[in-house]
Protein backbone atom coordinates (compact mmCIF):
# COMPACT_ATOMS: atom_id res chain seq x y z
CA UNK A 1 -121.49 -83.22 138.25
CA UNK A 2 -121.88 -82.73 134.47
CA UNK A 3 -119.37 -84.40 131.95
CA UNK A 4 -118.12 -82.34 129.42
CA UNK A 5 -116.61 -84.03 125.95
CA UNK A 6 -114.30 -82.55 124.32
CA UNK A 7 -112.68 -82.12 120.87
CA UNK A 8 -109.06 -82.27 120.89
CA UNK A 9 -106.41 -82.30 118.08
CA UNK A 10 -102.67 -82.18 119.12
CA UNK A 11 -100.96 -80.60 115.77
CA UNK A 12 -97.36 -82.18 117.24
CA UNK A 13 -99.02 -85.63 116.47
CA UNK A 14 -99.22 -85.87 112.75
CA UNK A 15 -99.62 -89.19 110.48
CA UNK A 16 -98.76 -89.77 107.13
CA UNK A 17 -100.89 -91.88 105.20
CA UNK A 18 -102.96 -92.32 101.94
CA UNK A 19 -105.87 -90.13 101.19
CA UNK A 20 -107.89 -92.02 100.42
CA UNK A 21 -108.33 -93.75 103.72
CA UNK A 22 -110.65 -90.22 104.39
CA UNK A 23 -112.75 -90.94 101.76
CA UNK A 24 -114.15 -94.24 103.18
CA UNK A 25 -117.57 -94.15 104.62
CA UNK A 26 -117.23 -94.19 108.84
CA UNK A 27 -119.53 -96.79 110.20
CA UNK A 28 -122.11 -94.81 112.61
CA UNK A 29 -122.62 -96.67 115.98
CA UNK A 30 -124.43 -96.52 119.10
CA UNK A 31 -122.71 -98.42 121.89
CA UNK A 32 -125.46 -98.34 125.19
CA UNK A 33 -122.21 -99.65 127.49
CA UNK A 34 -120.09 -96.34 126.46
CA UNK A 35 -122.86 -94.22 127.52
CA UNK A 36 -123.31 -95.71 131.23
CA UNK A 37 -119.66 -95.44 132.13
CA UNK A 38 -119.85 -91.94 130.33
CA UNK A 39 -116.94 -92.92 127.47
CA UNK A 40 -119.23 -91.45 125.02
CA UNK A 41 -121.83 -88.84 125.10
CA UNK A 42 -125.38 -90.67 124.61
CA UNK A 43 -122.76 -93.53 123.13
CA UNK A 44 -122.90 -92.29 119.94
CA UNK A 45 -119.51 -93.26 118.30
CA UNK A 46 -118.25 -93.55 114.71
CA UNK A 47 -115.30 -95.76 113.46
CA UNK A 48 -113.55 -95.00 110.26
CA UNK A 49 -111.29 -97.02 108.22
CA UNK A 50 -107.98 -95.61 109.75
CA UNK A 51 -109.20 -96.41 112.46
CA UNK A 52 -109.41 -100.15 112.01
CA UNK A 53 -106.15 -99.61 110.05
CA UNK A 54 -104.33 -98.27 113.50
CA UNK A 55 -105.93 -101.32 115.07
CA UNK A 56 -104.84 -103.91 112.23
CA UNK A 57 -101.21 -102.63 111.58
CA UNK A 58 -101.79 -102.38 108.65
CA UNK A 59 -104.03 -101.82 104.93
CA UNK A 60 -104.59 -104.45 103.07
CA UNK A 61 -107.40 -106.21 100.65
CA UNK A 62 -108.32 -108.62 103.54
CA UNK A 63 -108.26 -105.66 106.25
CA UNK A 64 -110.54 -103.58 103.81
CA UNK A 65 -113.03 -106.66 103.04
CA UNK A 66 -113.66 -106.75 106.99
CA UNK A 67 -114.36 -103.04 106.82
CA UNK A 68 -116.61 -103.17 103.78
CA UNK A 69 -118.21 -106.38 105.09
CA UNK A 70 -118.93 -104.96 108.69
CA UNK A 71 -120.23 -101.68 106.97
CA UNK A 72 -122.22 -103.13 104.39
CA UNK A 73 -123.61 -106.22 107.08
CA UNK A 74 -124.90 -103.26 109.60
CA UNK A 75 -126.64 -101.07 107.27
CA UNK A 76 -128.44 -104.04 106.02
CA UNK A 77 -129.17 -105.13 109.86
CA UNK A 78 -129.94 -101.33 111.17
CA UNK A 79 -131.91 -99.63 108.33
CA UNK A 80 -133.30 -97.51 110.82
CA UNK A 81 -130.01 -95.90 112.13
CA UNK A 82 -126.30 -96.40 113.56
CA UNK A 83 -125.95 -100.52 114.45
CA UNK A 84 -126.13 -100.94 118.08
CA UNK A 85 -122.55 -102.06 118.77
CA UNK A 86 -122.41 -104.95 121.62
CA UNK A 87 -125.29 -106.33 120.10
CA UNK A 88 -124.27 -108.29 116.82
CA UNK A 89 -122.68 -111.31 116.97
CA UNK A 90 -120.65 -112.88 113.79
CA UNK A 91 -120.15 -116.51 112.56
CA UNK A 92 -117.45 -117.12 110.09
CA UNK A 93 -117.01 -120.81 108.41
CA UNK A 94 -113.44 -120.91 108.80
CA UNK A 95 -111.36 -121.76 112.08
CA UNK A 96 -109.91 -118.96 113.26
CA UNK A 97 -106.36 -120.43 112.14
CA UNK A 98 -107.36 -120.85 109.17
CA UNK A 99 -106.07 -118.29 106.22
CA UNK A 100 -106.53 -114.51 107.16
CA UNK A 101 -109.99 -115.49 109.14
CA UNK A 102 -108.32 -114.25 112.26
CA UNK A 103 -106.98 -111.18 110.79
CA UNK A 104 -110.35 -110.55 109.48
CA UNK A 105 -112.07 -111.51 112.73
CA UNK A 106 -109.97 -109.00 114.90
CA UNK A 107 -111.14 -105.86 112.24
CA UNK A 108 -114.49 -107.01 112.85
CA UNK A 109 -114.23 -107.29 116.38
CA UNK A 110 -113.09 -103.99 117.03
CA UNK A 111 -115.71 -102.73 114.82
CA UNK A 112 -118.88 -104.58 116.27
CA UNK A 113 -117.68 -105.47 120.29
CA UNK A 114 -118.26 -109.29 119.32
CA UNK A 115 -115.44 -111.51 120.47
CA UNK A 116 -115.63 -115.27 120.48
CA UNK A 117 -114.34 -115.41 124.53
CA UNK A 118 -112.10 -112.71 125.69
CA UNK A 119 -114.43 -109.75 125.51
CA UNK A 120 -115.90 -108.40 128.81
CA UNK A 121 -118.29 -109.92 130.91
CA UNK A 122 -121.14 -107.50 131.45
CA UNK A 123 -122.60 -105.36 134.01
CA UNK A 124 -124.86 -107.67 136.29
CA UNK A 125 -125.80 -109.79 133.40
CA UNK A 126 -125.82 -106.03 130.25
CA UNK A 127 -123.74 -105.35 128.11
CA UNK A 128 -121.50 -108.82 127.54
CA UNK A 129 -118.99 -108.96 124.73
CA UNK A 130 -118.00 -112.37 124.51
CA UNK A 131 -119.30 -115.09 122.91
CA UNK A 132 -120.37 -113.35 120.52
CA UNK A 133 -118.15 -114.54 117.73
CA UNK A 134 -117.71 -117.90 116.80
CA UNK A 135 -115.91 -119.85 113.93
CA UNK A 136 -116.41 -123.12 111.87
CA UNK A 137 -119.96 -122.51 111.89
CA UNK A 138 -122.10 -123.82 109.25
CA UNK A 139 -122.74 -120.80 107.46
CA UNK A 140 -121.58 -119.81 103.86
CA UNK A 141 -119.00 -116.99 104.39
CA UNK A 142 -119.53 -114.86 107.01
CA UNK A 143 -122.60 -114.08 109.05
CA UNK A 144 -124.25 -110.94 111.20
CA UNK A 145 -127.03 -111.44 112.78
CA UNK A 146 -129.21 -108.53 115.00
CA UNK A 147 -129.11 -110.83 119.21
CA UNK A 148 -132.48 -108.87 119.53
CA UNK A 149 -134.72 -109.34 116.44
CA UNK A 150 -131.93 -112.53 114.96
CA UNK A 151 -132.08 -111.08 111.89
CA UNK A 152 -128.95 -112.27 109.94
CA UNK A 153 -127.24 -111.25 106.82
CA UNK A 154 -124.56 -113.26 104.91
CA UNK A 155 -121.49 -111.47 103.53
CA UNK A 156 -119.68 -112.77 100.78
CA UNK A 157 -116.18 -111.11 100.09
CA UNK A 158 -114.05 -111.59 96.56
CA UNK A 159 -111.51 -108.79 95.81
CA UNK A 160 -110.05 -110.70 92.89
CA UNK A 161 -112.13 -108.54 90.16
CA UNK A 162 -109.85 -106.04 91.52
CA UNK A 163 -105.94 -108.14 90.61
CA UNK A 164 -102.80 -106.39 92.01
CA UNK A 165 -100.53 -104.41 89.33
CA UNK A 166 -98.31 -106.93 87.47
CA UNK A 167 -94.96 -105.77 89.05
CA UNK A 168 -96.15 -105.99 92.36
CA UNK A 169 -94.98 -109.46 92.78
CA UNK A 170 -91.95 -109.28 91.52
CA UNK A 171 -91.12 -105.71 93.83
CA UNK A 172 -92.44 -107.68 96.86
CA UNK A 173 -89.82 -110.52 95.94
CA UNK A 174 -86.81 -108.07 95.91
CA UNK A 175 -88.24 -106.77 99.23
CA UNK A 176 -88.42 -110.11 100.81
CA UNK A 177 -84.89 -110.82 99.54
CA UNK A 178 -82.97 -107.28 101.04
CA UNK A 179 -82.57 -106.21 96.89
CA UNK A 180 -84.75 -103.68 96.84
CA UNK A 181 -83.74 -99.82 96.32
CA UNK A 182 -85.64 -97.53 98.10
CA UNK A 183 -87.43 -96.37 95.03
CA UNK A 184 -88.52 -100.07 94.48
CA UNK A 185 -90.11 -100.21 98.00
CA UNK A 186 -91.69 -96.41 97.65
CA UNK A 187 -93.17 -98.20 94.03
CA UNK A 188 -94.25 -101.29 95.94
CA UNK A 189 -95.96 -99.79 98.66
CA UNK A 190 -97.99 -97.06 96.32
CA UNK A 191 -98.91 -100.23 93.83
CA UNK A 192 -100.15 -102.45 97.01
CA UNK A 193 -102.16 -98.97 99.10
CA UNK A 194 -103.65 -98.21 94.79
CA UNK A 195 -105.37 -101.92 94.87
CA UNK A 196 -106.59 -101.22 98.41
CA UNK A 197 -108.22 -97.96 97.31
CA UNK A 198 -109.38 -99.52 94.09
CA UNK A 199 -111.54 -102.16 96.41
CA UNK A 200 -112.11 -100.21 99.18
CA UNK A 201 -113.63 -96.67 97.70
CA UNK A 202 -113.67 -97.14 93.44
CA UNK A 203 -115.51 -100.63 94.28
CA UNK A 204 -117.34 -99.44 97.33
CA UNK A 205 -121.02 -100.42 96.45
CA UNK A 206 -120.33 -103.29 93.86
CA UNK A 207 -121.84 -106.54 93.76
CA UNK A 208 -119.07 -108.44 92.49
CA UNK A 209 -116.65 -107.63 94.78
CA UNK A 210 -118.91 -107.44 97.98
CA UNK A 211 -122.21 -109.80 98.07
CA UNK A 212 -125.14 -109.03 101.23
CA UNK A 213 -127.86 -111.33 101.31
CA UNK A 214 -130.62 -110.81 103.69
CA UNK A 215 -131.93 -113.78 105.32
């Protein structure tokens, strides 16, 4: 029996959401356990930012830093081609409780297959997910690291070269408080998504917003 793939797009299902999302770099992969149970021809998968957007609930500065620190962390790691998903485990230096580590963990988990203990198990002893991920590690920031050569990387993340627009605080209050018109909360949510986009695509490749070091 041969498996055929298929490309389908159902026009009835239609999202609204920023452009710019399309313009972020997808983050190529090759996941060996897709390709066994046949998910994906040869496993050969790519994730984009709305897709860790749909997963997240939302966009955000910390949602985009996990994106542009898992993309950034497996081109460094993979030079050679896509990042062989299952196979990357992350270290954070934060407890998971601890500020928006966990919301940042989860974008990163869906991205690389590392969990800390939840993830599956394996086939006879392949393809295991979990403990992959651990937290209040002694490392710097954030660490990937290759589980077959243990190459690492360390990601340092700072989106504060990139502030929020002066009203936005003071829109978010009146949202918070039930005051806001609907005009207010159409100007909020375009001034919060603009900062996002700022980071996320006019900041992709810059240094002071997104640090790799190669260990």
């Amino acid at each position: 029996m041969q498996l055929f793939y298929y490309t389908v797009i159902k026009k009835e299902n239609i999202m609204n959401y920023p452009d710019f999302f399309n313009k972020v770099p997808n983050i190529e992969l090759i996941d060996p356990l897709s390709a066994v149970l046949g998910t994906f021809e040869k496993g050969e998968l790519n994730i984009s930012y709305l897709d860790v957007v749909k997963g997240s609930g939302h966009s955000c500065p910390t949602v985009a830093g996990a994106y542009l620190m898992s993309y950034h962390a497996l081109k460094a790691l993979f030079p050679e081609g896509p990042a062989l998903r299952g196979s990357i485990k992350v270290e954070f230096n934060e407890k998971m409780e601890e500020g928006t580590t966990g919301v940042v963990a989860n974008a990163i988990s869906y991205i690389t297959g590392a969990t800390d203990k939840s993830g599956f198990k394996g086939l006879n002893g392949n393809f295991s997910r979990h403990s992959l991920m651990s937290f209040n590690m002694p490392v710097p920031f954030v660490r990937f690291s290759r589980t077959d050569t243990n190459q690492s990387v360390d990601l340092f993340y700072d989106p504060s070269p990139v502030p929020a627009d002066s009203k936005q605080m003071g829109l978010m209050k009146m949202i918070m408080q039930g005051t806001a018109s609907e005009k207010e909360k159409k100007d909020f949510a375009e001034l919060w998504q603009e900062r996002v986009k700022r980071i996320l695509v006019d900041n992709f490749d810059n240094p002071k917003i997104l640090r790799v070091e190669i260990l």
